[in-house]
N, C-alpha and C. Protein backbone atom coordinates (compact mmCIF):
# COMPACT_ATOMS: atom_id res chain seq x y z
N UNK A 1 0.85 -1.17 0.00
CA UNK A 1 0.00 0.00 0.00
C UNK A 1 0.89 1.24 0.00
N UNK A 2 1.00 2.45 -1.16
CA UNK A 2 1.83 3.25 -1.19
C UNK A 2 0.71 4.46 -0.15
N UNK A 3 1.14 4.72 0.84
CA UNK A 3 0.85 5.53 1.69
C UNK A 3 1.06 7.08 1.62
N UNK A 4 0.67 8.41 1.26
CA UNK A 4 1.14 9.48 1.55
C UNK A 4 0.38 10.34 2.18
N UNK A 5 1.31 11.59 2.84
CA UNK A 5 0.57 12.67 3.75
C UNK A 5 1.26 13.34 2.97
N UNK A 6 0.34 14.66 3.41
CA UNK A 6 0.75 15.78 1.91
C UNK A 6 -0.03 16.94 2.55
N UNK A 7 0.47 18.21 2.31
CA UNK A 7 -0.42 19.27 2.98
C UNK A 7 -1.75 19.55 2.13
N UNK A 8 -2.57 19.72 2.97
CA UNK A 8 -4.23 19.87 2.32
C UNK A 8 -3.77 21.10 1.11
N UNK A 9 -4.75 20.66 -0.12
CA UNK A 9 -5.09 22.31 -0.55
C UNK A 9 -6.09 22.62 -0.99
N UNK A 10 -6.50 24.12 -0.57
CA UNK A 10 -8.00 24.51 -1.03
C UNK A 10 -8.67 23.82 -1.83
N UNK A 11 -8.02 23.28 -2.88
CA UNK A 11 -8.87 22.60 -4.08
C UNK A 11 -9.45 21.02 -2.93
N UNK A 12 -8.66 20.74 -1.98
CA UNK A 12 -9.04 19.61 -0.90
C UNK A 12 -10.06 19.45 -0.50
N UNK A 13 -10.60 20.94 -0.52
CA UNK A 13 -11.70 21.10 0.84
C UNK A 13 -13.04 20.60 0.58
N UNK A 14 -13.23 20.31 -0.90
CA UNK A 14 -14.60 19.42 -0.77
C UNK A 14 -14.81 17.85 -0.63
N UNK A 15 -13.26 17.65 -0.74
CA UNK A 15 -13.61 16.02 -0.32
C UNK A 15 -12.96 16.15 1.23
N UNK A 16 -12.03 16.68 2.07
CA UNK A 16 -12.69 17.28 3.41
C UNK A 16 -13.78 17.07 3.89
N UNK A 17 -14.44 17.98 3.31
CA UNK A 17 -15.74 18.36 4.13
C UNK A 17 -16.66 17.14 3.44
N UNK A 18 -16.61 16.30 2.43
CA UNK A 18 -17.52 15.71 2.00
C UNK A 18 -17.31 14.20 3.48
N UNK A 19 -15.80 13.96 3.53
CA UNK A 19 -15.38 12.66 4.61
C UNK A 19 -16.31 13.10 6.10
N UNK A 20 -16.13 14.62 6.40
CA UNK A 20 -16.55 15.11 7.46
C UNK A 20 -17.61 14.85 8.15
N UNK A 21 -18.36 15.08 6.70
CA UNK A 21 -20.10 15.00 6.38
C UNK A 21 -20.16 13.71 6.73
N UNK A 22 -19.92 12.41 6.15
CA UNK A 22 -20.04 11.04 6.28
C UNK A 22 -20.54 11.03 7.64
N UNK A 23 -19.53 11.17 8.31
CA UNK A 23 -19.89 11.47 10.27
C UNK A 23 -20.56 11.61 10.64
N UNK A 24 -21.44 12.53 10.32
CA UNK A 24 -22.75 12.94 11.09
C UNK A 24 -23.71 12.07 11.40
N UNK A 25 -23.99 11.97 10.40
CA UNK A 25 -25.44 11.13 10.59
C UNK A 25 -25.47 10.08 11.87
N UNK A 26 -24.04 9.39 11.93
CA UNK A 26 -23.50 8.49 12.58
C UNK A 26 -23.74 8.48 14.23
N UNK A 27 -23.20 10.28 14.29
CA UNK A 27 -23.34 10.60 15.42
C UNK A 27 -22.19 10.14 16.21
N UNK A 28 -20.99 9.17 15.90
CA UNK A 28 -20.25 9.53 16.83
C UNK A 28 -18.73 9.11 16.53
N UNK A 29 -18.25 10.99 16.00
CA UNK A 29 -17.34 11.63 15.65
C UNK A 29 -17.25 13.02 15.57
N UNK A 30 -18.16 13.55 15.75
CA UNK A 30 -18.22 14.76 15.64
C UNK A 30 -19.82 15.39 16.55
N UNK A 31 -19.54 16.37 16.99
CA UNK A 31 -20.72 17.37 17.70
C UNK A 31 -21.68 17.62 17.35
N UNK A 32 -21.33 18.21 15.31
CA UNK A 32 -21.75 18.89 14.30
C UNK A 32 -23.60 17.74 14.26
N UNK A 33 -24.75 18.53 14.06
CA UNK A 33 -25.53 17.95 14.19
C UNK A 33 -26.23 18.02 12.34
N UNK A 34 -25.83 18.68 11.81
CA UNK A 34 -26.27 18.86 10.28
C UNK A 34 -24.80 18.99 9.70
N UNK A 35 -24.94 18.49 8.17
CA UNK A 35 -23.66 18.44 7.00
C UNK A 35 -23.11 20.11 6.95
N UNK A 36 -22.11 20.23 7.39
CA UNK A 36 -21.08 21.58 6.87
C UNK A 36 -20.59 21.97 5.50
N UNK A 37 -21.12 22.81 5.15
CA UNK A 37 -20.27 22.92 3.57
C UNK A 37 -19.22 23.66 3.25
N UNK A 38 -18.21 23.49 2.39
CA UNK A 38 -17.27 24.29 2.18
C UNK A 38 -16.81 25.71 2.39
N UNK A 39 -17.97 26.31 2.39
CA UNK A 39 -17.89 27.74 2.99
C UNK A 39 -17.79 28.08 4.38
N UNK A 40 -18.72 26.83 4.67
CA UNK A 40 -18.69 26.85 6.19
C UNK A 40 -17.09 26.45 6.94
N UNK A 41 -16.12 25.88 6.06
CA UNK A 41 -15.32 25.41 6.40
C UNK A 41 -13.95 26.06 6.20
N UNK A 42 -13.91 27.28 5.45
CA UNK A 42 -12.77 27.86 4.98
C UNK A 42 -12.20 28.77 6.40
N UNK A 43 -12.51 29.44 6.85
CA UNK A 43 -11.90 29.80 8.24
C UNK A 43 -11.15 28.70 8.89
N UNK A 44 -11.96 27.91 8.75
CA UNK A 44 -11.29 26.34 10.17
C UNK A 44 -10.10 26.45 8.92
N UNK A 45 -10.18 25.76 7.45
CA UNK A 45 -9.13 25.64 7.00
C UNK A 45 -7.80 26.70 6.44
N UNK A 46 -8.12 28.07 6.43
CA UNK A 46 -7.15 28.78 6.70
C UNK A 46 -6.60 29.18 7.97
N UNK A 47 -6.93 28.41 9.16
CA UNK A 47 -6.42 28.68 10.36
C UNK A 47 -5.28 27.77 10.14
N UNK A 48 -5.59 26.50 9.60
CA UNK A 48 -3.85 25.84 9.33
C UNK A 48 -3.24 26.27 8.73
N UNK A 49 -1.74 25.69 9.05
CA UNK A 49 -0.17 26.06 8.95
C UNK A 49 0.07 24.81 8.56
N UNK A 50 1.10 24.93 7.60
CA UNK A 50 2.19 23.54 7.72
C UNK A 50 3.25 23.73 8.66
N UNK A 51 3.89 24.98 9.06
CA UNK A 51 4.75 25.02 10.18
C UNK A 51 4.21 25.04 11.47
N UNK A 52 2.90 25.38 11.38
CA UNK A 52 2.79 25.26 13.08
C UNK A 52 1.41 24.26 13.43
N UNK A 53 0.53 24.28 12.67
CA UNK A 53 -0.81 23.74 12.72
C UNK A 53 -1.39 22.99 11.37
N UNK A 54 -0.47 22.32 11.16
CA UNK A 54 -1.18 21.09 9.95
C UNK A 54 -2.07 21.00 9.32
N UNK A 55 -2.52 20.36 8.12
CA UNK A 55 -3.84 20.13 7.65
C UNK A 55 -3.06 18.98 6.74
N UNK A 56 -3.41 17.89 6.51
CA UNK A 56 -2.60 16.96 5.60
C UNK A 56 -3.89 16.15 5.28
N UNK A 57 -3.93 15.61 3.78
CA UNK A 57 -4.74 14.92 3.24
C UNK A 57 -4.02 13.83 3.30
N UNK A 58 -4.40 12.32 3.32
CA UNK A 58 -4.35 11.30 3.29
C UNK A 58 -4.20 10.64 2.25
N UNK A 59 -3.51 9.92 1.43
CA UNK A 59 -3.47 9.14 -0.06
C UNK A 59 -3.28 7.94 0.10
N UNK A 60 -4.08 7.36 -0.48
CA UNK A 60 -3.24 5.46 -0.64
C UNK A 60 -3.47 5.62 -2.26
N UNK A 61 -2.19 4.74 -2.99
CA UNK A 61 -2.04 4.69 -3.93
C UNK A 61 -2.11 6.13 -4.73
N UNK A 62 -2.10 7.44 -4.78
CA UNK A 62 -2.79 8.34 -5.24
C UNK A 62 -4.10 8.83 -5.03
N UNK A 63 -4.69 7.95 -4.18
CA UNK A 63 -6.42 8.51 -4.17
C UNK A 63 -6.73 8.99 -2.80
N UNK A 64 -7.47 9.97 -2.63
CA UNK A 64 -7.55 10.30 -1.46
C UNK A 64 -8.43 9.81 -0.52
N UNK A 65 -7.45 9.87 0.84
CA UNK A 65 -8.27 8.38 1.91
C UNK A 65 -8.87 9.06 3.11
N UNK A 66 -8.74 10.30 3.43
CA UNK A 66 -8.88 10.87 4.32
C UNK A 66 -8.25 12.23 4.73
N UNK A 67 -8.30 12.59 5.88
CA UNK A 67 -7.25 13.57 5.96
C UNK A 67 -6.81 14.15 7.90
N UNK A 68 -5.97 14.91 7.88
CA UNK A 68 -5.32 14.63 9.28
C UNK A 68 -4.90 15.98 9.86
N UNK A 69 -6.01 17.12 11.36
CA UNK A 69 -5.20 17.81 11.04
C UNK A 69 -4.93 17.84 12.79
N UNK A 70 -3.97 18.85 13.21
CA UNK A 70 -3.81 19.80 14.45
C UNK A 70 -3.94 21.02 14.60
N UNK A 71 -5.27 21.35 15.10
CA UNK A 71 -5.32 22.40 15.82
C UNK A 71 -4.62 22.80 17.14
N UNK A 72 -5.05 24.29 17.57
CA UNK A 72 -4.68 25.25 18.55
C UNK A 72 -5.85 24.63 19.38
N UNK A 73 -5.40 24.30 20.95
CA UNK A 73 -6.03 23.68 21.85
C UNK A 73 -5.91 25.15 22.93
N UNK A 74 -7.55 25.61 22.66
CA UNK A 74 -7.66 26.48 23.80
C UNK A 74 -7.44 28.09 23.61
N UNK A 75 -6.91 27.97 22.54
CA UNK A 75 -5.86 29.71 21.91
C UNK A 75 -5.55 30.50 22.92
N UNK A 76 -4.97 30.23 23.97
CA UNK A 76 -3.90 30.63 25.09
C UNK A 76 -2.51 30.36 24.55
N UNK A 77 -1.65 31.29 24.74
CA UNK A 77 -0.28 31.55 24.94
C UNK A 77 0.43 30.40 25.15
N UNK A 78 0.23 29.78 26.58
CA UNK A 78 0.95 28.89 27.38
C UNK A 78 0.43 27.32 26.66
N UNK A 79 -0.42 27.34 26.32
CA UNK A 79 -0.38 25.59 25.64
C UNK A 79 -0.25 25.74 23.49
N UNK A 80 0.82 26.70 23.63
CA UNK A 80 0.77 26.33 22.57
C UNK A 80 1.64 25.33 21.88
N UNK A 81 2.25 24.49 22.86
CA UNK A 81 2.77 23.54 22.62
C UNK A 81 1.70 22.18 22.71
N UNK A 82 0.84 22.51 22.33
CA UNK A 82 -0.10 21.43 22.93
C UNK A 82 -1.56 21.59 21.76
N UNK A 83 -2.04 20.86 20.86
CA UNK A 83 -2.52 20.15 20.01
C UNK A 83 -3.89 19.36 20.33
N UNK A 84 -4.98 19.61 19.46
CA UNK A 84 -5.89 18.67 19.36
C UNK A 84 -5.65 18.17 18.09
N UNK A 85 -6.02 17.14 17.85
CA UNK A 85 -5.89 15.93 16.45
C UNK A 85 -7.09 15.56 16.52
N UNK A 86 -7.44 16.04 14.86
CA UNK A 86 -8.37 15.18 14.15
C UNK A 86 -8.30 14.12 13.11
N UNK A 87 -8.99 13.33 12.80
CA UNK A 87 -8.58 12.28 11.73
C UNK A 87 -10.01 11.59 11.18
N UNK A 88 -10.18 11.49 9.96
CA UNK A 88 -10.97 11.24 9.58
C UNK A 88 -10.58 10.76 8.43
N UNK A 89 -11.42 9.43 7.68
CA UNK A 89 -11.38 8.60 6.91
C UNK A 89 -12.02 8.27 5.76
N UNK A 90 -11.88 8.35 4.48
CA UNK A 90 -13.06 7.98 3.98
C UNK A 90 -13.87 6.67 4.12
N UNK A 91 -14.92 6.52 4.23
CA UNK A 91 -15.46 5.15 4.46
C UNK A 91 -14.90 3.65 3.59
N UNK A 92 -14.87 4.05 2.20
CA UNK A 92 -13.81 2.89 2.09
C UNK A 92 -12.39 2.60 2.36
N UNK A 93 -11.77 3.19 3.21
CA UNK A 93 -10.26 3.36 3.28
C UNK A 93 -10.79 3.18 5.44
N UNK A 94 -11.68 3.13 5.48
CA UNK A 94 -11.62 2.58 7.40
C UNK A 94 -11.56 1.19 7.26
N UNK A 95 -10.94 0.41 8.46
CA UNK A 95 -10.61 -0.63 9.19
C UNK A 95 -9.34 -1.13 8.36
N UNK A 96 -8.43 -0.60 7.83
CA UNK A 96 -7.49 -1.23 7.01
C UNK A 96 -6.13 -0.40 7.52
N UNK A 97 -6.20 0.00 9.27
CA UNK A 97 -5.11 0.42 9.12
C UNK A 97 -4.24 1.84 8.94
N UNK A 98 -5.05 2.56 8.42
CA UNK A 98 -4.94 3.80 8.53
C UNK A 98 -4.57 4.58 9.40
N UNK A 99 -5.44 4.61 9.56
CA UNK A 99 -5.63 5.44 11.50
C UNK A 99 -4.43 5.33 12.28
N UNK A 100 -3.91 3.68 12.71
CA UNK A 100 -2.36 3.70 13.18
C UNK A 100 -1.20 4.52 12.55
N UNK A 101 -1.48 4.36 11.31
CA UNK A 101 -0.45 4.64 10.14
C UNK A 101 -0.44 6.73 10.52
N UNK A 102 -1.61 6.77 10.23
CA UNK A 102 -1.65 8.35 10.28
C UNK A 102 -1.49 8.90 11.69
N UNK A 103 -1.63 8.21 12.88
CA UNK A 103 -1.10 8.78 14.02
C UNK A 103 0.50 8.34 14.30
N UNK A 104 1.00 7.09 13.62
CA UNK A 104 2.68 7.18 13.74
C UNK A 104 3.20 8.54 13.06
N UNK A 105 2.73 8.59 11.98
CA UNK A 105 3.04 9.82 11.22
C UNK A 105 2.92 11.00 11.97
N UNK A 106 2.11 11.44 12.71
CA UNK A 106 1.62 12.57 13.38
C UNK A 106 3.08 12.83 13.88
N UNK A 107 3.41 11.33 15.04
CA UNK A 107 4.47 11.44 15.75
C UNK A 107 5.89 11.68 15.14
N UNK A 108 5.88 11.61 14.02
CA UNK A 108 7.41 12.13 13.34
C UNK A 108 7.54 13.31 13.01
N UNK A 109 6.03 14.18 13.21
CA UNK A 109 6.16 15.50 13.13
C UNK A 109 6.03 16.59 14.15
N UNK A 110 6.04 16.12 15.47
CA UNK A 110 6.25 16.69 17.04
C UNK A 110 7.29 17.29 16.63
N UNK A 111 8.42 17.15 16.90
CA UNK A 111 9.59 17.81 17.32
C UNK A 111 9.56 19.09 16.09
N UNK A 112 9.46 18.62 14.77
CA UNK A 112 9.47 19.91 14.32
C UNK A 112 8.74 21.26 14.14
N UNK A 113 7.20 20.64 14.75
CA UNK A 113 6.25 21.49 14.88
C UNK A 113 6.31 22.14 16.35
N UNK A 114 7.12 21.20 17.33
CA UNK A 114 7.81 21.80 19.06
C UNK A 114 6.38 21.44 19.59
N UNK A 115 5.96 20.90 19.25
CA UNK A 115 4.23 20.07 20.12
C UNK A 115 5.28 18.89 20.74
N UNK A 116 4.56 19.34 22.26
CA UNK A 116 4.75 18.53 23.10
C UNK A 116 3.28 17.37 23.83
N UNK A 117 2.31 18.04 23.38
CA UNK A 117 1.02 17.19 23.75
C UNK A 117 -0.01 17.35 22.44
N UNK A 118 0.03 15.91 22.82
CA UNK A 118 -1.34 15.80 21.80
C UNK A 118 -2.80 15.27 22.33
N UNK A 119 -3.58 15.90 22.59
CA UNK A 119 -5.30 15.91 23.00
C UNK A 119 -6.22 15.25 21.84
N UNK A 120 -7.01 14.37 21.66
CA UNK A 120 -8.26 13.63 20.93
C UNK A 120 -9.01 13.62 21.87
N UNK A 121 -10.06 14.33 21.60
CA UNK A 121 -11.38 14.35 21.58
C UNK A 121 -12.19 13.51 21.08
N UNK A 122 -13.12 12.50 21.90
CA UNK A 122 -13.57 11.24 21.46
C UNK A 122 -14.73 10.93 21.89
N UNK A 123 -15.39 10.71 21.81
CA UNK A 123 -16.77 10.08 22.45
C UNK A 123 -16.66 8.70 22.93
N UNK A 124 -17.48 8.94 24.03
CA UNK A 124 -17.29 7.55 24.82
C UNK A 124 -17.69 6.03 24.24
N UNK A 125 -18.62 6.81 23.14
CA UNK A 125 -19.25 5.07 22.57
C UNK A 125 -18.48 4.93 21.13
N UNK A 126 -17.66 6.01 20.85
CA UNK A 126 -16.68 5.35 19.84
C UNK A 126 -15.62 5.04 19.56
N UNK A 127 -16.23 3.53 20.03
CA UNK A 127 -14.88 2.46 20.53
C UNK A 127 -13.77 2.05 19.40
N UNK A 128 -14.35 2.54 18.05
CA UNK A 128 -13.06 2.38 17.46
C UNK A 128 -12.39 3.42 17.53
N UNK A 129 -12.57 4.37 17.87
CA UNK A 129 -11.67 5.62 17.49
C UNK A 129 -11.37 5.27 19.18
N UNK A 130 -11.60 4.96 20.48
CA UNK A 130 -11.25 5.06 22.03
C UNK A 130 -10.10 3.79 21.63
N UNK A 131 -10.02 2.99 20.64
CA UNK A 131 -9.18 1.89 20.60
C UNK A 131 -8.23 2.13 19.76
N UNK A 132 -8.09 2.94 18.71
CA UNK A 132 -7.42 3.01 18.21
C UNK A 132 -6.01 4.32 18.85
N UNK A 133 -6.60 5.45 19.54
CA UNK A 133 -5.83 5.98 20.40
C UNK A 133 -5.24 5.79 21.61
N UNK A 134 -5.55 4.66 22.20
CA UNK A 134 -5.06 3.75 23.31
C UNK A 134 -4.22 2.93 22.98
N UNK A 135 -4.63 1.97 21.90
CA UNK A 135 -3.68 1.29 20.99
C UNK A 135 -2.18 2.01 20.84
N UNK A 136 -2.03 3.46 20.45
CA UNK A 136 -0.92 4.32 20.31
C UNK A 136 -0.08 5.25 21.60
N UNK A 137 -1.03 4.97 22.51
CA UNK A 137 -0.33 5.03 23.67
C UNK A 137 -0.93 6.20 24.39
N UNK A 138 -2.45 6.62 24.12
CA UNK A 138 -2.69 7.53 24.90
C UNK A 138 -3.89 7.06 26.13
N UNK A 139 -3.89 8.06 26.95
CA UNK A 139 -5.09 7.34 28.12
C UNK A 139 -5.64 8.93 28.24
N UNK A 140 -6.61 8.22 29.22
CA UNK A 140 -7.89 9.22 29.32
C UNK A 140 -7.61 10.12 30.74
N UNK A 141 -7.78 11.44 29.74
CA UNK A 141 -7.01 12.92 30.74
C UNK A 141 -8.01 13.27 31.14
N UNK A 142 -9.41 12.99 30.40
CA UNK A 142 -10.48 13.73 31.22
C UNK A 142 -11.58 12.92 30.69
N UNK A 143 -12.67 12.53 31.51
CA UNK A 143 -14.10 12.27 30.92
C UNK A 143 -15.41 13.22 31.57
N UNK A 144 -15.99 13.55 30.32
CA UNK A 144 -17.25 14.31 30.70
C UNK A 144 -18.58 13.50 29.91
N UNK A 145 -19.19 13.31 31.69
CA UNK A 145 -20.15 12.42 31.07
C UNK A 145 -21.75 12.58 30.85
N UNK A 146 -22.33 12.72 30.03
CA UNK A 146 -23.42 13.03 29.23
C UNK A 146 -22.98 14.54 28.88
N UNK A 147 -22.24 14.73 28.27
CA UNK A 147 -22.16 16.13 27.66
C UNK A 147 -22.64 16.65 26.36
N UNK A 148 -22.54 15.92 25.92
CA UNK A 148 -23.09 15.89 24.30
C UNK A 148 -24.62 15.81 24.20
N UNK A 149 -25.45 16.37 23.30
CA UNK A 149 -26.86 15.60 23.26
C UNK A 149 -27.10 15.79 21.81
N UNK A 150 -27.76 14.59 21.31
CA UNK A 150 -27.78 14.16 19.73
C UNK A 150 -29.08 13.35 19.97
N UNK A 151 -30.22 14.03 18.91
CA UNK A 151 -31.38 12.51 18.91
C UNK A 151 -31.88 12.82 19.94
N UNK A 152 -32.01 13.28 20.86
CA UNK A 152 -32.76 13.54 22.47
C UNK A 152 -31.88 12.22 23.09
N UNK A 153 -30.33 12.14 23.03
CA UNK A 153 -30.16 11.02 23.77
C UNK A 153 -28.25 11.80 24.14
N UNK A 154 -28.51 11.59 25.24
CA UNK A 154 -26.60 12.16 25.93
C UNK A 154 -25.75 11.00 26.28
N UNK A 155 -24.51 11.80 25.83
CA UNK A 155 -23.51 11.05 25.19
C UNK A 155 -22.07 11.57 25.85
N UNK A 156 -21.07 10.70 26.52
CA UNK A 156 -19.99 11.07 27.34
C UNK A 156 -18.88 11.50 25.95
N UNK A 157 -18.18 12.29 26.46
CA UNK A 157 -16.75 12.86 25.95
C UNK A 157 -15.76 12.21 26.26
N UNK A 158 -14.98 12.31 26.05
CA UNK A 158 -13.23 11.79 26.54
C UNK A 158 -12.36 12.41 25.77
N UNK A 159 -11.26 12.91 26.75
CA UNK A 159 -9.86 13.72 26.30
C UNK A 159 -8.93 12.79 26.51
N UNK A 160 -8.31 12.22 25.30
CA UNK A 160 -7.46 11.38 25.51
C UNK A 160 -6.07 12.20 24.98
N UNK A 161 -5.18 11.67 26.06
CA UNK A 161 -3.64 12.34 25.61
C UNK A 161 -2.29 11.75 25.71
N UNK A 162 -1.25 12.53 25.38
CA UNK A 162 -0.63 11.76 24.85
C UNK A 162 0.77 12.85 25.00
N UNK A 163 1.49 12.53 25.73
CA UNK A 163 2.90 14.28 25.69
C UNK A 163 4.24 13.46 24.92
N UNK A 164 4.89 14.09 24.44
CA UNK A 164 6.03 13.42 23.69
C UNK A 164 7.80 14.27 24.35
């Protein structure tokens, strides 16, 4: 499997936001309770950096599989060594592996980005994404439970982390 990360570009942002969208309905990956569209999304995506705050699309073979970014956790001064990670997949490119692949990767790019912590944000009932970040070595920094509400039904959080 030829694997690449590559910095997002604008022309990205509708299959972005199209992987994003997938999520919803699902309910558990994201907050977002209706599909976001590209417009809606250009702020979030000009807030990334490749030097300081990432946005990387995902490729297997040439085709795009997903994409991977780090945000500013909190926009205070003092944690700006410190990172939330998102990751998202396209539906045919989940359970094959990815996900490990794109968080080893994350980790070869700490030191040059000077991130010392990395934060995921997770929901408590999604156990592949709570398994797949445990799997890589992070544990649970915080749980908030029924915080979320989706469907008339509440749903726990988890901050899982990870310092390098």
């Amino acid at each position: 499997m030829s694997l690449n990360f590559r910095a997002a570009k604008l022309t990205d942002l509708p299959f972005i936001v199209a992987v994003y969208n997938q999520t919803i309905p699902k309910r558990n990956a994201t907050a977002d309770l209706e599909p976001v569209t590209v417009y809606d999304r250009q702020a979030w995506f000009a807030a990334h950096n490749q030097q300081t705050r990432p946005l990387w699309l995902i490729e297997v073979a040439g085709v795009p599989a997903g994409w991977l970014s780090l945000s500013d956790f909190y926009g205070r001064p003092a944690y700006q060594k410190t990172v939330e990670i998102s990751l998202y997949l396209d539906q045919p490119f989940q359970h094959q592996g990815l996900g490990q692949k794109a968080l080893a990767y994350v980790e070869t790019q700490v030191d040059r980005l000077q991130i010392e912590t990395i934060l995921a944000f997770v929901f408590g009932h999604n156990i592949a994404s709570q398994n797949l970040f445990r799997q890589q070595g992070y544990t649970c920094w915080g749980h908030f439970p029924k915080i979320a509400e989706m469907d008339q039904k509440k749903y726990d959080l988890d901050i899982l982390g990870k310092n390098f």
